[in-house]
N, C-alpha and C. Protein backbone atom coordinates (compact mmCIF):
# COMPACT_ATOMS: atom_id res chain seq x y z
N UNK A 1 62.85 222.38 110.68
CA UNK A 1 62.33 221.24 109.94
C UNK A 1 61.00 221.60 109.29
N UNK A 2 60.93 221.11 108.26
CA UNK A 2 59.71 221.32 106.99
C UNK A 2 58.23 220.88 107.96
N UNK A 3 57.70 221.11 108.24
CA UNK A 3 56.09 220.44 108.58
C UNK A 3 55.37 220.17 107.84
N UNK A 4 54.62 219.06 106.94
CA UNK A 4 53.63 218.58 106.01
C UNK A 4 52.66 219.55 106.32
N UNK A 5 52.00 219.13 107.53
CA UNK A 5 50.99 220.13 107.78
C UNK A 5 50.60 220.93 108.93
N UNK A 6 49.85 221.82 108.94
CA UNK A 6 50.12 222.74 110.29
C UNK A 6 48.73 222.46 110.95
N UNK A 7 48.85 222.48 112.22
CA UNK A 7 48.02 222.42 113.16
C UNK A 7 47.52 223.27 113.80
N UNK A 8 46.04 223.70 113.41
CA UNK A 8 45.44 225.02 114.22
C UNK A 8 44.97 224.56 116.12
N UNK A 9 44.49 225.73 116.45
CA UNK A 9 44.51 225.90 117.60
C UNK A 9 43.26 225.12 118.75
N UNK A 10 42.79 224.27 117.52
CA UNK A 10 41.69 223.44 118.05
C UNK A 10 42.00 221.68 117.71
N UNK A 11 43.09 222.02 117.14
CA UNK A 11 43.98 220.70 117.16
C UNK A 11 43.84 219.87 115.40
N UNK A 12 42.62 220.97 114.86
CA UNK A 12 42.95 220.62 113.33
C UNK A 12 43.81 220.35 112.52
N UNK A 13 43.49 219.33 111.44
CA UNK A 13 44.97 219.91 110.41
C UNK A 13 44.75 220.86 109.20
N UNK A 14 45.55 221.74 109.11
CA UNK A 14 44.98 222.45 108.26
C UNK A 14 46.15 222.36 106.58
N UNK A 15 45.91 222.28 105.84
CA UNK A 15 46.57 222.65 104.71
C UNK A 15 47.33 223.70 104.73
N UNK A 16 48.38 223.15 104.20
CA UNK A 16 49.66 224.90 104.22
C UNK A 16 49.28 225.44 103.01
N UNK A 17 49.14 225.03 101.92
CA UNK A 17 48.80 225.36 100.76
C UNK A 17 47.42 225.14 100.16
N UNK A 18 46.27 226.15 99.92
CA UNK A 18 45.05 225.82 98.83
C UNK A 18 45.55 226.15 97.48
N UNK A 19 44.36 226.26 96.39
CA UNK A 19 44.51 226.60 94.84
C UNK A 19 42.82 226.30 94.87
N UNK A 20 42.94 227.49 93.81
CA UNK A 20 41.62 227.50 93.13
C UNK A 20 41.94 227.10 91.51
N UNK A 21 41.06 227.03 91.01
CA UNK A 21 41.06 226.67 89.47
C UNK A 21 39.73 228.08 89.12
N UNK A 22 40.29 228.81 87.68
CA UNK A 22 39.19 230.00 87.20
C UNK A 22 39.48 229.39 85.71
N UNK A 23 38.48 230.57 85.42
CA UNK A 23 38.77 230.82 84.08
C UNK A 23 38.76 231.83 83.65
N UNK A 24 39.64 232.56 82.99
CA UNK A 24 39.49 234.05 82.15
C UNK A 24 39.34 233.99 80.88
N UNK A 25 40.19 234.74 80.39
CA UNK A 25 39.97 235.07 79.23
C UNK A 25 41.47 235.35 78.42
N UNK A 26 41.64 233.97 77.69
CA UNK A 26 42.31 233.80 77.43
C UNK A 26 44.07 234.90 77.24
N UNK A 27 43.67 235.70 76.66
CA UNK A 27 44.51 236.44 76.07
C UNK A 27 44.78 237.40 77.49
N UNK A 28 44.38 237.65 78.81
CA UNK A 28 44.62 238.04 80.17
C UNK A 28 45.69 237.14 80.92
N UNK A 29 45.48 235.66 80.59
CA UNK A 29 46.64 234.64 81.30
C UNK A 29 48.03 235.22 81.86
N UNK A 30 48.65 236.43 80.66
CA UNK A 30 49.67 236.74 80.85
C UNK A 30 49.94 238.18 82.10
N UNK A 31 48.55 239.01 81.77
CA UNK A 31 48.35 240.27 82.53
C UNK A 31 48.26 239.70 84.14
N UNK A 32 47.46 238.72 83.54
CA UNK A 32 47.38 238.03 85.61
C UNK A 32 48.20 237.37 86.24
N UNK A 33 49.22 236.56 85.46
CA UNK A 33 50.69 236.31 85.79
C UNK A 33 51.77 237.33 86.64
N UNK A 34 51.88 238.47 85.53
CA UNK A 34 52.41 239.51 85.74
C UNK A 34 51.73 240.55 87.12
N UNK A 35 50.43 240.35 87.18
CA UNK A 35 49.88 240.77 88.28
C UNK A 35 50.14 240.24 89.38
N UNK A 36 50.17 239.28 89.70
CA UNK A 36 50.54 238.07 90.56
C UNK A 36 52.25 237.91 90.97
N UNK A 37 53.12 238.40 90.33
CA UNK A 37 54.26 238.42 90.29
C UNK A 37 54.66 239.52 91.21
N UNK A 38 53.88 241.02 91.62
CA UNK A 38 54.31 242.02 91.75
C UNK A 38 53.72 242.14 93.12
N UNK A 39 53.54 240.76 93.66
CA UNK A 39 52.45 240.12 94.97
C UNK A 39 53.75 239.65 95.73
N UNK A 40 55.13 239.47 95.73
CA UNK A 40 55.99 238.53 95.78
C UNK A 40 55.02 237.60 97.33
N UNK A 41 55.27 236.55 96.20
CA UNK A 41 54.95 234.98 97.44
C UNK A 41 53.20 234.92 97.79
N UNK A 42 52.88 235.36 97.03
CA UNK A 42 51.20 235.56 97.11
C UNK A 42 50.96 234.14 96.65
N UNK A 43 51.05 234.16 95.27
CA UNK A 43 50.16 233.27 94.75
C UNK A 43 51.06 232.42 92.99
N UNK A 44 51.02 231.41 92.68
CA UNK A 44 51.80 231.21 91.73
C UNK A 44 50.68 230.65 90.99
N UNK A 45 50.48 231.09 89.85
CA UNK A 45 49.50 231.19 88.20
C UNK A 45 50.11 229.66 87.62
N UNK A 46 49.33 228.68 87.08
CA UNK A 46 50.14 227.84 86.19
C UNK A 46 48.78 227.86 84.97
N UNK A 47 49.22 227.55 84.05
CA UNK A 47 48.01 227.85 82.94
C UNK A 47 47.73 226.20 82.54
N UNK A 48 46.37 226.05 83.10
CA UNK A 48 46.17 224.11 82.47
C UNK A 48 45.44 224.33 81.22
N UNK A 49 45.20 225.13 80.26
CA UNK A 49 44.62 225.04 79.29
C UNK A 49 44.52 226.60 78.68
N UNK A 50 45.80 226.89 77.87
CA UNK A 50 45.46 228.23 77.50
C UNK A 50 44.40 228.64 76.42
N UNK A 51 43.87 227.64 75.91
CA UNK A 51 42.90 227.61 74.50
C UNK A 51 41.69 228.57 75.23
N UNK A 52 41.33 227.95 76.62
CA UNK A 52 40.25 228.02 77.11
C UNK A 52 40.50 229.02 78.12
N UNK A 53 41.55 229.39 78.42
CA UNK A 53 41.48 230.35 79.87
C UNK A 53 41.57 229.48 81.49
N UNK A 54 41.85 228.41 81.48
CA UNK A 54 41.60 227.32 82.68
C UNK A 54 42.93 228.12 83.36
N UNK A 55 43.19 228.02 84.15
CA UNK A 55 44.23 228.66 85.14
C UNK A 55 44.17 227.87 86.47
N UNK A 56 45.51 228.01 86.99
CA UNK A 56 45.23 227.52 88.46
C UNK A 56 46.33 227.96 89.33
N UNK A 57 45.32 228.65 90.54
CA UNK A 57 46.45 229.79 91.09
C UNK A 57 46.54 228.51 92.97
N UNK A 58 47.60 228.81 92.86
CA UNK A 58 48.57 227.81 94.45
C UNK A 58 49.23 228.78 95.09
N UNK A 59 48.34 229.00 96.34
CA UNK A 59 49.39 229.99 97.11
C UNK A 59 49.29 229.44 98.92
N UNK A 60 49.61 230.36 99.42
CA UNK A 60 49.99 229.84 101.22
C UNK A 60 48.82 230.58 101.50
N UNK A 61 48.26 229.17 102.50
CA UNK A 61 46.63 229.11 103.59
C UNK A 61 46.52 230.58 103.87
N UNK A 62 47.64 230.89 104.46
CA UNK A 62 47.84 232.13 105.38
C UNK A 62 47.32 233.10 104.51
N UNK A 63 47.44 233.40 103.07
CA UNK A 63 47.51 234.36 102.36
C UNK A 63 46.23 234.23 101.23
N UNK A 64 45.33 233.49 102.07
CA UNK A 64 44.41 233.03 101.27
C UNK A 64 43.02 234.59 101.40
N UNK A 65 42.87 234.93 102.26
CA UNK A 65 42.09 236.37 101.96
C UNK A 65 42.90 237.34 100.87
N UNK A 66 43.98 237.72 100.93
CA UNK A 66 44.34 238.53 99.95
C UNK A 66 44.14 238.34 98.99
N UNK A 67 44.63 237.05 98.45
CA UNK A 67 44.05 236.09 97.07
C UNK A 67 43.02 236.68 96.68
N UNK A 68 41.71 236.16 97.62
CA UNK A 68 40.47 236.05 96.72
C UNK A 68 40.27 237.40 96.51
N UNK A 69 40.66 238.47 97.54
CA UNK A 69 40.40 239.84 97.70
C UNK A 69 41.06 240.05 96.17
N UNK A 70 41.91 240.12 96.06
CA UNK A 70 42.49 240.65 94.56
C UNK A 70 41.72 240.02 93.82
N UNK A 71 41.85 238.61 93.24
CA UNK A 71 41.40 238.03 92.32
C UNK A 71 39.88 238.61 92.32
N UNK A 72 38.69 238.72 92.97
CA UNK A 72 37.58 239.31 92.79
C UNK A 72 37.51 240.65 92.37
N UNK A 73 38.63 241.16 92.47
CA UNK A 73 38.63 243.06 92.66
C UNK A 73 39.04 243.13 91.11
N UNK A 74 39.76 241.79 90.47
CA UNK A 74 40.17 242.04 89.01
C UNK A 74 39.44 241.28 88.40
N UNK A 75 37.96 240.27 88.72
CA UNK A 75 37.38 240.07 87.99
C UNK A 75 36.22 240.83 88.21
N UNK A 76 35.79 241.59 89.15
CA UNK A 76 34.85 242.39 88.92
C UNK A 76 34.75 243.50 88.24
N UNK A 77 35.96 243.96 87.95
CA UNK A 77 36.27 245.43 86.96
C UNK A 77 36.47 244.83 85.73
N UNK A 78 36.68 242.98 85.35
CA UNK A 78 36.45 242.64 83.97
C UNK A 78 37.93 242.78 83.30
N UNK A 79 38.78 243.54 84.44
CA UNK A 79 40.19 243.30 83.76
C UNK A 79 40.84 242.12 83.47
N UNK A 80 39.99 240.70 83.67
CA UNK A 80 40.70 239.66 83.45
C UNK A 80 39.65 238.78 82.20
N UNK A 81 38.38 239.89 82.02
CA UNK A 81 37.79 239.37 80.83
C UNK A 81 36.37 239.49 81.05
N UNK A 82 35.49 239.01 79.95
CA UNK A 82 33.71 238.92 80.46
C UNK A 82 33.95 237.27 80.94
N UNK A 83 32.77 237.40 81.67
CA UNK A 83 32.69 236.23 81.56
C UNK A 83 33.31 234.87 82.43
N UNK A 84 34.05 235.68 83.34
CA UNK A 84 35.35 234.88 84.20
C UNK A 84 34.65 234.39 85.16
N UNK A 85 35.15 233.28 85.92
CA UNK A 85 34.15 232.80 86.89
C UNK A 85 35.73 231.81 87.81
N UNK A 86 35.16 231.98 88.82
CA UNK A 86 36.32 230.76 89.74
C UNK A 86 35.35 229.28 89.72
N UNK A 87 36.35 228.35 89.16
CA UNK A 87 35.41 226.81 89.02
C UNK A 87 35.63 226.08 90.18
N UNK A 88 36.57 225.85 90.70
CA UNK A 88 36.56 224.92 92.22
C UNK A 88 37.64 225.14 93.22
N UNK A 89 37.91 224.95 94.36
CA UNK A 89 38.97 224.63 95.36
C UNK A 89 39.57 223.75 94.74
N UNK A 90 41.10 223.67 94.99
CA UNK A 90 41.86 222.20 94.65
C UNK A 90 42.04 222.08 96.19
């Protein structure tokens, strides 16, 4: 059976799923898709504003260090643009 939400070991509830919201650079949307794809079950890309680069990546709690670990490792080498910044937790 499906569980809404999971319960850590101090009796919390924790979210099965976070998302961050970034922004790149525009014309990358597709490179980081495709990057993200080759992750199977990491993280799923939806684009809320391609004019601007707005992005918003939804993946599993569990898999939430790898996430940021990548996502920082490809905005610090600038492969996802100048200028990129992560804007909030969803």
């Amino acid at each position: 059976m499906f569980k809404q939400s999971k319960i850590d070991q101090e009796g919390n509830k924790r979210k099965a799923f976070e998302g961050v919201e970034l922004t790149i650079a525009p014309h990358r949307i597709a490179f980081f898709k495709f990057i993200l794809e080759g992750y199977d079950g990491l993280a799923i890309l939806s684009t809320l504003d391609a004019g601007s680069g707005r992005v918003l990546l939804r993946f599993p709690a569990c898999r939430e260090d790898e996430v940021y670990k990548l996502t920082r490792a490809l905005l610090q080498s600038g492969q996802l643009g100048k200028g990129c910044f992560m804007i909030n937790r969803v």
